[in-house]
Protein backbone atom coordinates (compact mmCIF):
# COMPACT_ATOMS: atom_id res chain seq x y z
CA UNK A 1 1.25 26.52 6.89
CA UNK A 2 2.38 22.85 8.26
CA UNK A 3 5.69 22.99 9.29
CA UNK A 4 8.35 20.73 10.31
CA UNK A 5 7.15 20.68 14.07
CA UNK A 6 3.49 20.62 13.59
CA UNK A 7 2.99 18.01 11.00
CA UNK A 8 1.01 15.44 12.60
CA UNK A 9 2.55 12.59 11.17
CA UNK A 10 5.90 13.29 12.96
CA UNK A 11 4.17 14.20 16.56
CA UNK A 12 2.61 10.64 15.89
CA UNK A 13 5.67 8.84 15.24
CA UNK A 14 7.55 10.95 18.25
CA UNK A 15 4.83 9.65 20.59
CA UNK A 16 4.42 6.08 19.92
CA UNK A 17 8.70 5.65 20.09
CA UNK A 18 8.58 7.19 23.25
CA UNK A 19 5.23 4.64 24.20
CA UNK A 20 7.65 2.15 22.95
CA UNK A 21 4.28 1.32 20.13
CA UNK A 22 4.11 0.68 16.60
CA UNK A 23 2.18 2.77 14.42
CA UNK A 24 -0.89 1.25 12.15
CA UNK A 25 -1.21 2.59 8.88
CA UNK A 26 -4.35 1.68 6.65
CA UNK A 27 -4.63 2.50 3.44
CA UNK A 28 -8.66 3.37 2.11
CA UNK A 29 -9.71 3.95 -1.57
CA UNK A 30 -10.84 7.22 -1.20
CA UNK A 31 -14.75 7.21 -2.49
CA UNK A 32 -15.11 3.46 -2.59
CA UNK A 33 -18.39 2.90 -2.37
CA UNK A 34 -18.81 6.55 -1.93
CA UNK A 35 -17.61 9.96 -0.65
CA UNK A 36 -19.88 9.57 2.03
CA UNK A 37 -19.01 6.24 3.42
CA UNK A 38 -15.07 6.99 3.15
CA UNK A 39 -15.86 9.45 5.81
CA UNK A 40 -17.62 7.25 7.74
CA UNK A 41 -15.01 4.64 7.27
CA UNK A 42 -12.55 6.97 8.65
CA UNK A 43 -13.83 7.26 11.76
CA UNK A 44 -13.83 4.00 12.24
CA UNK A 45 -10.51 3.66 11.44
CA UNK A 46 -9.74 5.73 14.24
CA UNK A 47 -11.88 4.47 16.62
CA UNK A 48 -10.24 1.10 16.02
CA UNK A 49 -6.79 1.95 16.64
CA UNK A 50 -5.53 3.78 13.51
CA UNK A 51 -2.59 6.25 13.89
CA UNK A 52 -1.69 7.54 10.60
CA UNK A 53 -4.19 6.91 7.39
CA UNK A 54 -3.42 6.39 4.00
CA UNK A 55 -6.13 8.09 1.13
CA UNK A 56 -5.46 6.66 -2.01
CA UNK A 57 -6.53 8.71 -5.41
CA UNK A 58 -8.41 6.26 -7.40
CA UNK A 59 -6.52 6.21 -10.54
CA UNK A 60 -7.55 4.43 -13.81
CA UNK A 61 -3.84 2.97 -15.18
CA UNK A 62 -2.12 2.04 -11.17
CA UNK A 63 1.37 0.49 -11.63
CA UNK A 64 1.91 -0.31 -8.04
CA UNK A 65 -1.99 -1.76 -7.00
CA UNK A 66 -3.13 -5.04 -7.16
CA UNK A 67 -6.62 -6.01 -8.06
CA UNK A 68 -8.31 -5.55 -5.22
CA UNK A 69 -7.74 -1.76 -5.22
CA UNK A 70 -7.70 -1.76 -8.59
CA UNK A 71 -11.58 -3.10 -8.40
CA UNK A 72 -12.18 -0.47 -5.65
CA UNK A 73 -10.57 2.63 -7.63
CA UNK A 74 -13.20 1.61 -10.46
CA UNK A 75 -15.69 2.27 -8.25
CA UNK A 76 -14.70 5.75 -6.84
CA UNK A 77 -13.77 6.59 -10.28
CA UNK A 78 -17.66 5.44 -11.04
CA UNK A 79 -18.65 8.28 -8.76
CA UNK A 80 -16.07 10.68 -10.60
CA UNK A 81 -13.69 10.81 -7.38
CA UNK A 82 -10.38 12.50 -8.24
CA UNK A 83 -7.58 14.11 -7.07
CA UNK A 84 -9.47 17.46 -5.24
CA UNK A 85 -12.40 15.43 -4.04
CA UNK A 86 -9.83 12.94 -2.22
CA UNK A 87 -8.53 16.23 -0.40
CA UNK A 88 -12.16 17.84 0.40
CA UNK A 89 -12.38 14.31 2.21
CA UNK A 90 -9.34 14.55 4.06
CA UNK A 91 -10.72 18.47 5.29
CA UNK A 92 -14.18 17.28 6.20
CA UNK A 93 -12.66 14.00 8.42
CA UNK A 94 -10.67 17.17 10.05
CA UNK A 95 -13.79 19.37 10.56
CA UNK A 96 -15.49 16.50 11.25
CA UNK A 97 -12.95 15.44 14.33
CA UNK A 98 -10.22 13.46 13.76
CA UNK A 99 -7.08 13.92 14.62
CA UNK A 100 -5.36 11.20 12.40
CA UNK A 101 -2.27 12.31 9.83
CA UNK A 102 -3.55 12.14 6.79
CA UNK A 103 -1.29 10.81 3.70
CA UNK A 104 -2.01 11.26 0.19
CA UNK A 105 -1.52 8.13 -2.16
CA UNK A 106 -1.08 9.48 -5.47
CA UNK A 107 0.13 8.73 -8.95
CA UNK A 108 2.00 11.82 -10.52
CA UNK A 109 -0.03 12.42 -13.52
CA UNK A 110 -2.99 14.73 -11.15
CA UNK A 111 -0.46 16.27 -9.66
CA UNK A 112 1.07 17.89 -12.85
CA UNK A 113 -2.51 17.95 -14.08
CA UNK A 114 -3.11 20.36 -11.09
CA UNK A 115 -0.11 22.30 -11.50
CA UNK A 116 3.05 22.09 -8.24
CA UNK A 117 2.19 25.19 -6.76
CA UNK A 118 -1.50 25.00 -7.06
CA UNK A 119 -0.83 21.07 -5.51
CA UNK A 120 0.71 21.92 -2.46
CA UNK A 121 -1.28 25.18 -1.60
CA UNK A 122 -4.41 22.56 -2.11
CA UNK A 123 -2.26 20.06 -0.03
CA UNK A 124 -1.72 22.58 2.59
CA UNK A 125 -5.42 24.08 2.63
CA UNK A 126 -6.85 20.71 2.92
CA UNK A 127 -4.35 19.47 6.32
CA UNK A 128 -2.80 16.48 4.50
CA UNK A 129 0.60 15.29 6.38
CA UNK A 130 2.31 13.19 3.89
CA UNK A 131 2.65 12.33 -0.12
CA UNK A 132 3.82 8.80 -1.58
CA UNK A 133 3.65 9.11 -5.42
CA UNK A 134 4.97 5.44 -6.44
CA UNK A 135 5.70 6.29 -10.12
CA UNK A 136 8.04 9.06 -9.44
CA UNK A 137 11.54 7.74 -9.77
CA UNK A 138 14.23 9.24 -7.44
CA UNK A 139 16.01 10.20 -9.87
CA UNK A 140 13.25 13.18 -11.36
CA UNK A 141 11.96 14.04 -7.65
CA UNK A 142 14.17 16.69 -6.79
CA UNK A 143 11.61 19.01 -7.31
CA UNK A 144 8.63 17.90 -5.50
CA UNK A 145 11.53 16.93 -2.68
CA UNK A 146 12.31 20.52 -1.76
CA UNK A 147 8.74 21.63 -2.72
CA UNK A 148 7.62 19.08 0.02
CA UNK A 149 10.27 20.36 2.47
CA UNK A 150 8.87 24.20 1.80
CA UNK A 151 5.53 22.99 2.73
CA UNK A 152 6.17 20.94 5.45
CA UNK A 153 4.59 17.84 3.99
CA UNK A 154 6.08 14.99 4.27
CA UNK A 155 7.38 12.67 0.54
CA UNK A 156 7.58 9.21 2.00
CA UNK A 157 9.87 7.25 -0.67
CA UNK A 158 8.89 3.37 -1.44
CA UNK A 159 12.39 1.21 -1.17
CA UNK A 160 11.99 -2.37 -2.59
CA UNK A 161 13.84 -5.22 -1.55
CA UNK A 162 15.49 -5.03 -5.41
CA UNK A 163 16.59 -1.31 -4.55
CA UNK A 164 20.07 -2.36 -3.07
CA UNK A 165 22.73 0.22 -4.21
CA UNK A 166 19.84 2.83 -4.61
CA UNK A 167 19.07 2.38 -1.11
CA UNK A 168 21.17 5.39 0.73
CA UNK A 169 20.04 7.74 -2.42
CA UNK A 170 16.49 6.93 -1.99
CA UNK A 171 16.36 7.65 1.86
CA UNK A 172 18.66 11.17 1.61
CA UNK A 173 16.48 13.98 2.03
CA UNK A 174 13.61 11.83 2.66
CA UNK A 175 10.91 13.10 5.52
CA UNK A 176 8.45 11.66 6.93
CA UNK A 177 8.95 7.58 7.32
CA UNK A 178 10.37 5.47 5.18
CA UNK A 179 8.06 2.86 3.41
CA UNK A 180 9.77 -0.49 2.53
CA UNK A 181 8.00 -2.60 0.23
CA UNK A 182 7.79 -5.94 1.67
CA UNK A 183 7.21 -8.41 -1.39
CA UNK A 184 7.94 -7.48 -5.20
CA UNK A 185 5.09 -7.42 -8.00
CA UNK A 186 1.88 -4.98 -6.83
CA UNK A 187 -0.25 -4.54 -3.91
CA UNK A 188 -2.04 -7.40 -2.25
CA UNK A 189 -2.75 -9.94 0.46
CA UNK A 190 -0.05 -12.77 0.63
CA UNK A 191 0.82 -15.64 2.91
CA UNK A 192 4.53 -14.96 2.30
CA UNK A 193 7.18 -12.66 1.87
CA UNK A 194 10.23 -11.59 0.03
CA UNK A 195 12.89 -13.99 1.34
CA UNK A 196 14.99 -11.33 2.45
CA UNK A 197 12.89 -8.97 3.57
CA UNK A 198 14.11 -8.67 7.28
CA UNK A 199 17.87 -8.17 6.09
CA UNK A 200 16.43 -5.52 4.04
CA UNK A 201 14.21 -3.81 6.58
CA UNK A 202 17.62 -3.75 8.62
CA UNK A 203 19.48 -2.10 5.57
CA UNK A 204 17.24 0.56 5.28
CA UNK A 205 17.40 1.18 9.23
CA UNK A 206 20.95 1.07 9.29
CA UNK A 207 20.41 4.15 6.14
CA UNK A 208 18.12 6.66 7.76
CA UNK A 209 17.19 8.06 11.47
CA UNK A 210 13.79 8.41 10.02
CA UNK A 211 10.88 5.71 11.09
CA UNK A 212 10.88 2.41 9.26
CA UNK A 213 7.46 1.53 8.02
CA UNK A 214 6.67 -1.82 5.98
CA UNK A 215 3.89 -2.51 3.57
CA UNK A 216 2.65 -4.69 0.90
CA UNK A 217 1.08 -8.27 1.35
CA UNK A 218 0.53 -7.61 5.18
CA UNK A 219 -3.51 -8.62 5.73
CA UNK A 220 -3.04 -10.51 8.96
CA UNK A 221 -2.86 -9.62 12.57
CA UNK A 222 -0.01 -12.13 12.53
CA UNK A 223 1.79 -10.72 9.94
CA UNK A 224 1.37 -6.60 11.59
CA UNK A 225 2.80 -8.28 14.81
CA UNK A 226 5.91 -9.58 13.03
CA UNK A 227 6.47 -6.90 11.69
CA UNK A 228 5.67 -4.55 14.20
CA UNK A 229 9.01 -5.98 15.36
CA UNK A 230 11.53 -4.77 13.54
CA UNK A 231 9.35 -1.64 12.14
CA UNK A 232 8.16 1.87 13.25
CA UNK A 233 4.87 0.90 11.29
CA UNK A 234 3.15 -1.11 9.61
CA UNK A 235 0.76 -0.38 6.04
CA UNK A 236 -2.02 -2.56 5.61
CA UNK A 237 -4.09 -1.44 2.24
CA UNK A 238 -5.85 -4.44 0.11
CA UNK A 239 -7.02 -6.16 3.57
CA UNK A 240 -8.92 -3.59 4.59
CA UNK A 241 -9.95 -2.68 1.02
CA UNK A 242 -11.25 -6.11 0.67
CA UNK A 243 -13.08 -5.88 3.52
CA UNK A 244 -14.98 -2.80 2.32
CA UNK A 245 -15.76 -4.25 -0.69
CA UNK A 246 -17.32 -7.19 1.22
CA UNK A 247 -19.74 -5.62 3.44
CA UNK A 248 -20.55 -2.84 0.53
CA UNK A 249 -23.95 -4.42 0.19
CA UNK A 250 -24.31 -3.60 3.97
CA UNK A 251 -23.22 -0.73 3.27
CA UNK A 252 -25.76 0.30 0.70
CA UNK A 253 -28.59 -0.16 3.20
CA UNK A 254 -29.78 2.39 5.56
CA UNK A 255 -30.84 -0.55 8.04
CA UNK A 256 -27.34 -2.96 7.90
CA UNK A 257 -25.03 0.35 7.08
CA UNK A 258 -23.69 0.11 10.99
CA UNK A 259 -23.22 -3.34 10.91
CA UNK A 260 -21.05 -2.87 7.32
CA UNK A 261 -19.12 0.23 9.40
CA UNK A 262 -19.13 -2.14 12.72
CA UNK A 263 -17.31 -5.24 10.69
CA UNK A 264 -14.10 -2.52 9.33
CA UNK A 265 -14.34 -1.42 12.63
CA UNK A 266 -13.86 -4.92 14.03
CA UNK A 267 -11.21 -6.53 11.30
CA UNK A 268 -8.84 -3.49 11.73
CA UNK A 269 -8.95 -3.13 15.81
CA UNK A 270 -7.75 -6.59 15.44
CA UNK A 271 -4.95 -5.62 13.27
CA UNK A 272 -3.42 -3.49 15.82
CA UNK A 273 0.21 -4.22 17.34
């Protein structure tokens, strides 16, 4: 059983504050192109820099993802990638060497499709560090809060820049990190950000011990180093699911696959603050 003091996620977040380092957090489509090539993917990941990784369920109605993972969870969902397959993957990168914390990105319809107690001994079983589930309010996730806490995995809440009073209530009781949302709308690479978003980042500091992570928009190795700033970490998803979907032709031939693997390799080591 994970516990407080041996989930990965929190040694990684220990270590880098003490290295004074900001952690990298990519976010993959789980099965996009396939099951096979997410596990491949994820050892790139690592070997370019990665400290924490996100797996993200491919879901058929998202709320919070913008096209780009939108087109990617059409193709895992192609390959009928779900919910349990998404874990087996996160077990077989662990028996297959990496170290890296593994977070689930999930909407909450599989999990109650599953069944809570069946979901965390699967989330347990299969090593998974962390849960974000973006469509569960605060207000109903009392429940999967002290679930979580019993399991020692970690529910990382999402606080947008329009959260304001909710703020203190969102981050109380949280584990994990705290993920602030760095532009409204969905997921997806922008140029810009929410006007306020650095007062923000500093509200939600100034409302938790826990680490400070920022996502949504970032794509850049400009925009991880400004925000690798202010921040504990930094989530970069639709960049680096973009750049999957680009090289997928590569990837689809034995003779180019390593040069596919070798370009995600390549755009997210030079991502890393």
């Amino acid at each position: 059983m994970t516990t407080e003091t041996t989930n990965r996620m929190d040694l990684v977040f220990r270590k880098l504050k003490a290295e004074g380092r900001t952690a990298l957090i990519p976010f993959l489509t789980v099965g996009d192109p396939d099951l096979e090539t997410t596990l491949a993917i994820i050892a790139e990941l690592e070997a370019a820099g990665a400290d924490i990784l996100e797996l993200g369920v491919p879901y058929s109605d998202p709320l919070a993802d913008g096209p780009v993972i939108q087109r990617a969870s059409t193709r895992a969902l192609r390959g009928q990638v779900n919910i349990r397959t998404c874990m087996e993957t996160a077990l077989k990168a662990r028996q297959a060497g990496s170290q890296l914390p593994f977070i689930l990105f999930t909407y909450y319809n599989p999990v109650l499709q599953m069944g809570l107690d069946n979901f965390f001994a699967e989330l347990d079983a299969h090593e998974i560090s962390g849960l974000i589930i973006p469509d569960l309010p605060i207000e109903e996730a009392e429940d999967m809060r002290s679930r979580s806490r019993a399991a020692g995995i970690n529910l990382v809440p999402l606080v947008a820049p329009t959260s304001s009073e909710r703020i203190a209530r969102i981050v109380n009781g949280a584990s994990g990190f705290v993920y602030c949302v760095s532009s409204l709308g969905v997921t997806g690479e922008r140029s810009s950000f929410h006007e306020g978003v650095d007062a923000f980042i500093q509200s939600v500091r100034e409302a938790t011990d826990l680490p400070v992570a920022v996502g949504f928009g970032i794509s850049t190795g400009e925009q991880v180093a400004r925000f690798a700033k202010i921040c504990d970490g930094v989530v970069v998803g639709s960049a680096i699911v973009r750049k999957v979907e680009d090289v997928i032709p590569l990837l689809d031939s034995p003779s180019t696959r390593q040069a596919g693997l070798l370009q995600i390799r390549e755009f997210v080591a030079q991502l890393k603050p």
